[in-house]
Every structure is written in C-alpha cells, then in structure tokens.
N, C-alpha and C. Protein backbone atom coordinates (compact mmCIF):
# COMPACT_ATOMS: atom_id res chain seq x y z
N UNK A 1 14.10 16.92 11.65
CA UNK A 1 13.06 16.85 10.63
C UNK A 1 12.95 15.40 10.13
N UNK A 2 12.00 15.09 10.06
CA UNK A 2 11.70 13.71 9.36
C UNK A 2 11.50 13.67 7.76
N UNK A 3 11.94 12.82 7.46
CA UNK A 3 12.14 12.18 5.77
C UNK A 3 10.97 11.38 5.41
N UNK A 4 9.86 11.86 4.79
CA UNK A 4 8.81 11.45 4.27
C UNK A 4 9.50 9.84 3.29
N UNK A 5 9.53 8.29 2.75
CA UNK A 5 9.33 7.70 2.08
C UNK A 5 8.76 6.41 2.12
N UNK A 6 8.73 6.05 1.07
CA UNK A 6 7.85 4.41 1.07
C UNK A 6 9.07 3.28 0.80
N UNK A 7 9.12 2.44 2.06
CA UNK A 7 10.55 1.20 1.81
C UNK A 7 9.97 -0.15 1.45
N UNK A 8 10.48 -0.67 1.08
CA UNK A 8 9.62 -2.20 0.93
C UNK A 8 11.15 -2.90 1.26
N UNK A 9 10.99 -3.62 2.21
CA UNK A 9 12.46 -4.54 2.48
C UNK A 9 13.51 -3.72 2.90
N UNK A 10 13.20 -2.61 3.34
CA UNK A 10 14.50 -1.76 3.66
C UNK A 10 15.13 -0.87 2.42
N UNK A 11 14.49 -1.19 1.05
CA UNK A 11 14.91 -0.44 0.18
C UNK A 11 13.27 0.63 -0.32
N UNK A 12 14.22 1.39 -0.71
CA UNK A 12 13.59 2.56 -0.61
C UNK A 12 13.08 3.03 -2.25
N UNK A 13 11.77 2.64 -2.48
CA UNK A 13 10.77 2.62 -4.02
C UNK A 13 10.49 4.05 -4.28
N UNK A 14 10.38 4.35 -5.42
CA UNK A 14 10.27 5.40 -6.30
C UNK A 14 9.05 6.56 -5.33
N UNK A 15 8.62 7.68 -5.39
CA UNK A 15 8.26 8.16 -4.76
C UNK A 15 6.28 7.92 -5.26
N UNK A 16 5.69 7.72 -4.67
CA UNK A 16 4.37 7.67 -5.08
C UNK A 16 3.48 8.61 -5.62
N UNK A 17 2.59 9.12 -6.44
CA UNK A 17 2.02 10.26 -6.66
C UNK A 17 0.79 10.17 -5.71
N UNK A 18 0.08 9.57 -5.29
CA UNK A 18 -1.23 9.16 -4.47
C UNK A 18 -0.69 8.24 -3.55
N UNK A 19 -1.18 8.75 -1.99
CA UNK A 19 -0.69 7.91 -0.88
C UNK A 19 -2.06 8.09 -0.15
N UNK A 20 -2.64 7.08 0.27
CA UNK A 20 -4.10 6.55 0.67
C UNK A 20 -3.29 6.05 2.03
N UNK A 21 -3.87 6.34 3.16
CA UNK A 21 -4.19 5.36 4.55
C UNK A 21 -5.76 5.82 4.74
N UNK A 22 -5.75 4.14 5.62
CA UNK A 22 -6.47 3.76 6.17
C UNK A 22 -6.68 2.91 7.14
N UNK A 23 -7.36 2.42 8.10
CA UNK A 23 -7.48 2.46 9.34
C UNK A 23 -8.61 1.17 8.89
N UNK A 24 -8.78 -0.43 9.07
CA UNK A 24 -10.00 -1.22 9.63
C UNK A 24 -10.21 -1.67 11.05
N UNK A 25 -11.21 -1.62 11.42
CA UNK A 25 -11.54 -2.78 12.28
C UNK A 25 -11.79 -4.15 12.44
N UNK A 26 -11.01 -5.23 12.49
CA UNK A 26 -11.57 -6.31 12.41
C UNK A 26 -12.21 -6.77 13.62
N UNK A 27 -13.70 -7.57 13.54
CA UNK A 27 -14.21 -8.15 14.47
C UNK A 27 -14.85 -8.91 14.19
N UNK A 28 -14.81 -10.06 15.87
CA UNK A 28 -15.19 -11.29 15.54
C UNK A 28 -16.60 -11.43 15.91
N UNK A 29 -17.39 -11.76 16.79
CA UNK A 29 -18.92 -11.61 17.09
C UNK A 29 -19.02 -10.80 17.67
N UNK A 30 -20.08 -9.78 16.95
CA UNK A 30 -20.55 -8.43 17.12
C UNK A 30 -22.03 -8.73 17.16
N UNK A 31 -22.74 -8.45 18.18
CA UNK A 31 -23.90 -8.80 17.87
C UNK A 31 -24.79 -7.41 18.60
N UNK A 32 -26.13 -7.51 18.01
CA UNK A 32 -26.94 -6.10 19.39
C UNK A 32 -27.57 -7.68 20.36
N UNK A 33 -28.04 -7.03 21.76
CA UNK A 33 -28.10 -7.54 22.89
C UNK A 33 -29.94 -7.04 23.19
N UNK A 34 -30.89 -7.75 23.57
CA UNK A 34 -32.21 -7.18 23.64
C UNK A 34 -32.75 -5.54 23.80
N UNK A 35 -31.36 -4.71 24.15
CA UNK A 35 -31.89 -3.53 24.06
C UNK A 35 -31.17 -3.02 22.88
N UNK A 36 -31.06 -3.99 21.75
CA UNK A 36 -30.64 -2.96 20.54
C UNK A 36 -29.32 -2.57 21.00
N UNK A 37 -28.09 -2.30 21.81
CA UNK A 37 -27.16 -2.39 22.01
C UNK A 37 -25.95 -2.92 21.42
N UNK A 38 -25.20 -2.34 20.33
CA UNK A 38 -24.55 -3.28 19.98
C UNK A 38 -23.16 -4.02 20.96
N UNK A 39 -22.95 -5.23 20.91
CA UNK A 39 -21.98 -5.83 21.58
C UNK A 39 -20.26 -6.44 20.77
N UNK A 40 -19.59 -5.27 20.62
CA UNK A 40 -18.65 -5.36 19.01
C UNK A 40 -17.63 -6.33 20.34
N UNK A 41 -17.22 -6.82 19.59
CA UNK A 41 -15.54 -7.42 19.86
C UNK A 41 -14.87 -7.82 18.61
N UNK A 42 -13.60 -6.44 19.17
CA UNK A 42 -12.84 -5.74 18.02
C UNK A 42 -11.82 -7.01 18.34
N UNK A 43 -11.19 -7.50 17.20
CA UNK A 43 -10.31 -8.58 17.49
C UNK A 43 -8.72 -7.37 17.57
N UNK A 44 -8.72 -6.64 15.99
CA UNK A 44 -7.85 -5.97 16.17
C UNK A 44 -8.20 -4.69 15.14
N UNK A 45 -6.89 -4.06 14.67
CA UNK A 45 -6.75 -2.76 13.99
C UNK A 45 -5.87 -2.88 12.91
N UNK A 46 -6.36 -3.18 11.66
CA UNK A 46 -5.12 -3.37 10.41
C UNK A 46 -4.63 -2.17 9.46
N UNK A 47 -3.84 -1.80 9.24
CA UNK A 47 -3.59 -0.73 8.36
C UNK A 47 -3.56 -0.97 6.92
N UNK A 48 -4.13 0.02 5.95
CA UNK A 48 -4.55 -0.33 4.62
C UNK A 48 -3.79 0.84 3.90
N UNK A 49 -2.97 0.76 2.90
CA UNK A 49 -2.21 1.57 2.19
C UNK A 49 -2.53 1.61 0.54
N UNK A 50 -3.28 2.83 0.04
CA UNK A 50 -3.46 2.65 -1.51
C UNK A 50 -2.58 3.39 -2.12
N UNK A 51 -1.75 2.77 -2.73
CA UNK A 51 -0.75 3.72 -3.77
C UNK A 51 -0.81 3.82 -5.17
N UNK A 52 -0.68 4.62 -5.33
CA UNK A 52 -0.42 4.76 -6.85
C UNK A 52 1.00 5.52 -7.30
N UNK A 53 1.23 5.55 -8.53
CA UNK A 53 2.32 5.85 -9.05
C UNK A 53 2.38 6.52 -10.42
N UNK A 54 2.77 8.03 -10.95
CA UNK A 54 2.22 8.24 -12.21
C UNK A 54 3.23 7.49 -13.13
N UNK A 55 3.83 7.77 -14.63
CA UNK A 55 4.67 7.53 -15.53
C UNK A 55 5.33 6.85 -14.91
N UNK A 56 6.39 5.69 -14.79
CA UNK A 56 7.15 4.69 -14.70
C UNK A 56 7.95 4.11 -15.78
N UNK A 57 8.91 3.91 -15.69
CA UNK A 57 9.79 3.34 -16.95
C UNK A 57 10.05 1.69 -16.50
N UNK A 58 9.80 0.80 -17.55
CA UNK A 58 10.42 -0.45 -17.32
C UNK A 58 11.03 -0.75 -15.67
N UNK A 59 12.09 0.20 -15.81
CA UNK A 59 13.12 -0.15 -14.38
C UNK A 59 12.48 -0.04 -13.34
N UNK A 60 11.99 1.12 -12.93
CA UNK A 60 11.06 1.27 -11.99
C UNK A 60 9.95 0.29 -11.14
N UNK A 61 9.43 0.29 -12.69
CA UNK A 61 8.07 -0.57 -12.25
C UNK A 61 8.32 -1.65 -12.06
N UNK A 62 9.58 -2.34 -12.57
CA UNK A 62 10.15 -3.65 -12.13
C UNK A 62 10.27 -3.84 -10.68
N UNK A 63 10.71 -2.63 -10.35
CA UNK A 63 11.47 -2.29 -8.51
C UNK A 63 10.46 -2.96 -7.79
N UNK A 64 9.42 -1.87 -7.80
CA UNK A 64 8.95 -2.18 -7.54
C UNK A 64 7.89 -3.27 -7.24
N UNK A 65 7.49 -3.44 -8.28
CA UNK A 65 6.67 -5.16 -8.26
C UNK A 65 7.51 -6.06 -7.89
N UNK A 66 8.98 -6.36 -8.24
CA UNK A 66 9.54 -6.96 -6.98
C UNK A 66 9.65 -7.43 -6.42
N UNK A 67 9.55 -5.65 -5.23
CA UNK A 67 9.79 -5.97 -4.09
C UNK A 67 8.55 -6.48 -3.47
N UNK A 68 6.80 -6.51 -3.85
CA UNK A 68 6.11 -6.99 -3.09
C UNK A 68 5.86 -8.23 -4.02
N UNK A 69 6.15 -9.18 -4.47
CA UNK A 69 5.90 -10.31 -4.92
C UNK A 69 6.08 -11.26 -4.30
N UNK A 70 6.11 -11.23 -2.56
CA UNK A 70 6.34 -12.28 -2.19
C UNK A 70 5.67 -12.29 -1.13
N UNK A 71 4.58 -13.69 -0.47
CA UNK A 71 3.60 -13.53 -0.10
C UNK A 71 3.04 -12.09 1.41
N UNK A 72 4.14 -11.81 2.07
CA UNK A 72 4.42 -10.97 2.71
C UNK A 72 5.59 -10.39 2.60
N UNK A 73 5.83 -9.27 3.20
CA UNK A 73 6.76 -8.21 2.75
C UNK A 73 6.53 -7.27 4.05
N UNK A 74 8.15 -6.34 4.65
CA UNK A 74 7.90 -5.36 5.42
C UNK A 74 7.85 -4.02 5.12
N UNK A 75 7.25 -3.19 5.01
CA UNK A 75 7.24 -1.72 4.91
C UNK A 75 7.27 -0.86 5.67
N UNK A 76 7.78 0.23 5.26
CA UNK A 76 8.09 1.16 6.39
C UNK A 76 7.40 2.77 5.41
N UNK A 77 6.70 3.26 6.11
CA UNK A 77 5.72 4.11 5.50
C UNK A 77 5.25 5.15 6.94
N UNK A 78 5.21 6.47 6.30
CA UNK A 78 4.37 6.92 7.10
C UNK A 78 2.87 6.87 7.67
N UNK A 79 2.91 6.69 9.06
CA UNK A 79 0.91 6.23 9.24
C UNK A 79 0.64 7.56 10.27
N UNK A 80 -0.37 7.40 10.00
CA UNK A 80 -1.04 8.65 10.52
C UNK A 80 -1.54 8.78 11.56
N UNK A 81 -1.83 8.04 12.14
CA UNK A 81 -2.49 7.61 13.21
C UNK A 81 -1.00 8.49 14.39
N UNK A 82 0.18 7.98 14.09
CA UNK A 82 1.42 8.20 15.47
C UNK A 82 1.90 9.27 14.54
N UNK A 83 1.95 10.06 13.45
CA UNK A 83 2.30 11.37 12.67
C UNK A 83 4.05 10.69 12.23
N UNK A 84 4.45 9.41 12.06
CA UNK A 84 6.20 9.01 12.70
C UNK A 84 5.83 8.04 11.26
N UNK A 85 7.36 8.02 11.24
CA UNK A 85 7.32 6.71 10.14
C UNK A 85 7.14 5.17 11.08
N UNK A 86 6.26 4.28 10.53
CA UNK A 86 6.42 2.95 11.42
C UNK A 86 6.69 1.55 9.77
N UNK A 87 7.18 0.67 10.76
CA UNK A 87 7.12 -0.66 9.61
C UNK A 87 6.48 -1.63 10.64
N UNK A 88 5.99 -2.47 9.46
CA UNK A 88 4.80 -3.32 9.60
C UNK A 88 4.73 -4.23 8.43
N UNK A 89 4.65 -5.72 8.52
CA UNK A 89 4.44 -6.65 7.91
C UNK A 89 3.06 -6.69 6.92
N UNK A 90 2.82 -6.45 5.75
CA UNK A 90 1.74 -6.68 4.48
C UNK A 90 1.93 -7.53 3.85
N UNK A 91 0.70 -7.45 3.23
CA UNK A 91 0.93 -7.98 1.53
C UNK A 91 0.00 -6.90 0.93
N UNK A 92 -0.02 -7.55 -0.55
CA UNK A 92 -0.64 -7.00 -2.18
C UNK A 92 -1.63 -6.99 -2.20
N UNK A 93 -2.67 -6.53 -2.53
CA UNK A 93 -4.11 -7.01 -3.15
C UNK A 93 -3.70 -6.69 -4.86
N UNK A 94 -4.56 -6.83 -5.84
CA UNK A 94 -4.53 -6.52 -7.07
C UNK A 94 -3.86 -5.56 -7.29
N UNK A 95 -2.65 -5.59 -8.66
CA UNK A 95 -2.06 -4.51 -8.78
C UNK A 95 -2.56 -4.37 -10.48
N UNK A 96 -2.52 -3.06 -10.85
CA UNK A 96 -2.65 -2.32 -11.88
C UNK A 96 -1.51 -1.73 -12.55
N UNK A 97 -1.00 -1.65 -14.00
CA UNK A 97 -0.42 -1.04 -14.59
C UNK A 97 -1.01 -0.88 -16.29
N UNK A 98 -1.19 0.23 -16.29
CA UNK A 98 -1.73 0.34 -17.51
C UNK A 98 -0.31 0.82 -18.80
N UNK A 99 -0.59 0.62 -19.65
CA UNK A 99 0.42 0.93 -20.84
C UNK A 99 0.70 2.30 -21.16
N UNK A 100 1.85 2.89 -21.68
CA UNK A 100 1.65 4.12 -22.13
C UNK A 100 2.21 4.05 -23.43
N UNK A 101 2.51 3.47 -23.99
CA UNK A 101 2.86 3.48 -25.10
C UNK A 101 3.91 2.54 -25.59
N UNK A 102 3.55 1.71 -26.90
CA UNK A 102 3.97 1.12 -27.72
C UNK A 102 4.92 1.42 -28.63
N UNK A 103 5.32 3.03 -28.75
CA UNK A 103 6.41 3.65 -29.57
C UNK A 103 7.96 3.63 -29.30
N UNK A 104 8.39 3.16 -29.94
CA UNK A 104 9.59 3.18 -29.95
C UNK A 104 10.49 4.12 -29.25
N UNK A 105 9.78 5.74 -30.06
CA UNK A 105 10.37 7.07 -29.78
C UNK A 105 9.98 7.37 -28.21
N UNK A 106 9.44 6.85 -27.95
CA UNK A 106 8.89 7.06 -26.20
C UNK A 106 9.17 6.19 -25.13
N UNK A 107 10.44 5.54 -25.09
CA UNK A 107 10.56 4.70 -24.40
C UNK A 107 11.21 4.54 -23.03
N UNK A 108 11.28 6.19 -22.97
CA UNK A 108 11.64 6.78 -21.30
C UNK A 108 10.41 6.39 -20.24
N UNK A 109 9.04 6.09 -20.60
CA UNK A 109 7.89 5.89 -19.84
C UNK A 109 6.99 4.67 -20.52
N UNK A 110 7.50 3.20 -20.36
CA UNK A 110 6.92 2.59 -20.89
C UNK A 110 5.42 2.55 -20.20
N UNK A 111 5.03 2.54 -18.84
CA UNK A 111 4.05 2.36 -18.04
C UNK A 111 3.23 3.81 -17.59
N UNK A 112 1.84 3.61 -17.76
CA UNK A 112 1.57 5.47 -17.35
C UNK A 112 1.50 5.50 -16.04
N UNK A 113 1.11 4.24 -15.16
CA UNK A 113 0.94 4.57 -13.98
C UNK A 113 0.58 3.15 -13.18
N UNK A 114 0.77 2.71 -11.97
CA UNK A 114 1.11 1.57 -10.93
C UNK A 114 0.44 2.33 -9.93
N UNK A 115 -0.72 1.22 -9.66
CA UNK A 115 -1.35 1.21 -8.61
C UNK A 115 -1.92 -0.09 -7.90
N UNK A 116 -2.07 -0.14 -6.28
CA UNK A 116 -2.48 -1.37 -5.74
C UNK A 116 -2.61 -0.85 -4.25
N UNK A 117 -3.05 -1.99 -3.53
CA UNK A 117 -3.43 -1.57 -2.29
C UNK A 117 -1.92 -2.49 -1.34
N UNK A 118 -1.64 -1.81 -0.17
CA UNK A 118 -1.04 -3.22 0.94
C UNK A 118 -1.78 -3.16 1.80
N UNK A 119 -1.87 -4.23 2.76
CA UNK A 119 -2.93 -4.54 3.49
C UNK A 119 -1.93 -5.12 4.78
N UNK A 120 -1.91 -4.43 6.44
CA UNK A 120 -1.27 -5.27 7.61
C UNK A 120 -1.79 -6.75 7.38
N UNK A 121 -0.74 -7.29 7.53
CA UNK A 121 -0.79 -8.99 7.95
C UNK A 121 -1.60 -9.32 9.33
C-alpha cells in the first residue's frame, strides 16, 4: 500500500486540506500553417501543485514556509498522471496566510489557513 504525503527536502509537512494538480504545456512557436492547421511545438510538460492548508499554529506554518523559501526546492508529492508518488524540483508562486486571531486565549491556531501554488522548474 502506498503512503499518501507532501515532502519538501525530504521532510515531511503537515498534511494539506486542498491538494490541486495540474498538468501545463509549454510551447515555443506554435503557429496555424495556410490551411488553418495548427503547428504546436511543445517544448515540454510542467507540473503545477495548489495547496492549501486549514488552521495552523505558529510552528507549523513556520515548517513550512521554510522549507520552500529558497529559490528552488525538491518535492515529493503524489502526481497523477503515473497514480505513484514522484519528486521533482519547484519553486513558490505567491503565498497566502491569513490571521485567525489576535487573542491571547486562542493561541493553539494563530493562522486560519496557508495557501500557494509550486510550480516544476
């Protein structure tokens, strides 16, 4: 049986509540040809990962941000495409964390929720 998780560096981050793949095409001159034909040349195939994360405490959300703060990073994640866990070199796009509270008495969940995209290198 396989073990569903999300690693960043070989260490292994809090479990995600929302796990997004996705699949681009990058290409370089694509053009149509006199019969309307298009003529694609796919350079390659990058994988796109949106995560999110609900409630987070300080520690956590530290972990994580982290571990991708540095201009690339390896992950090891399930992709869908081979149904298998694979790793693969990313980075960050914009990350999100919104507040959950300023109270004292609540300070098991400082963060309500961490979200951002990784993107194949």
């Amino acid at each position: 049986m396989v073990s569903y998780y999300l690693a960043i560096n070989g260490a292994t981050m809090p479990l995600p509540q929302k796990y997004e793949w996705m699949i681009s095409d990058i290409d370089g001159k694509t053009t149509r040809n006199a019969a309307g034909t298009m003529v694609r040349d796919r350079i390659a195939s990058k994988i796109k990962l949106t995560i999110e994360w609900g409630p987070l405490s300080n520690n956590d959300i530290s972990t994580i941000l982290n571990a991708i703060k540095d201009p690339f990073f390896q992950a090891t994640y399930l992709d869908a495409q081979t149904g298998a866990m694979a790793t693969k070199t990313f980075y960050v796009g914009d990350r999100t964390a919104p507040a959950y509270s300023w109270n004292d008495k609540l300070k098991k969940y400082t963060w309500s929720g961490l979200s951002f995209d990784i993107i194949e290198q």
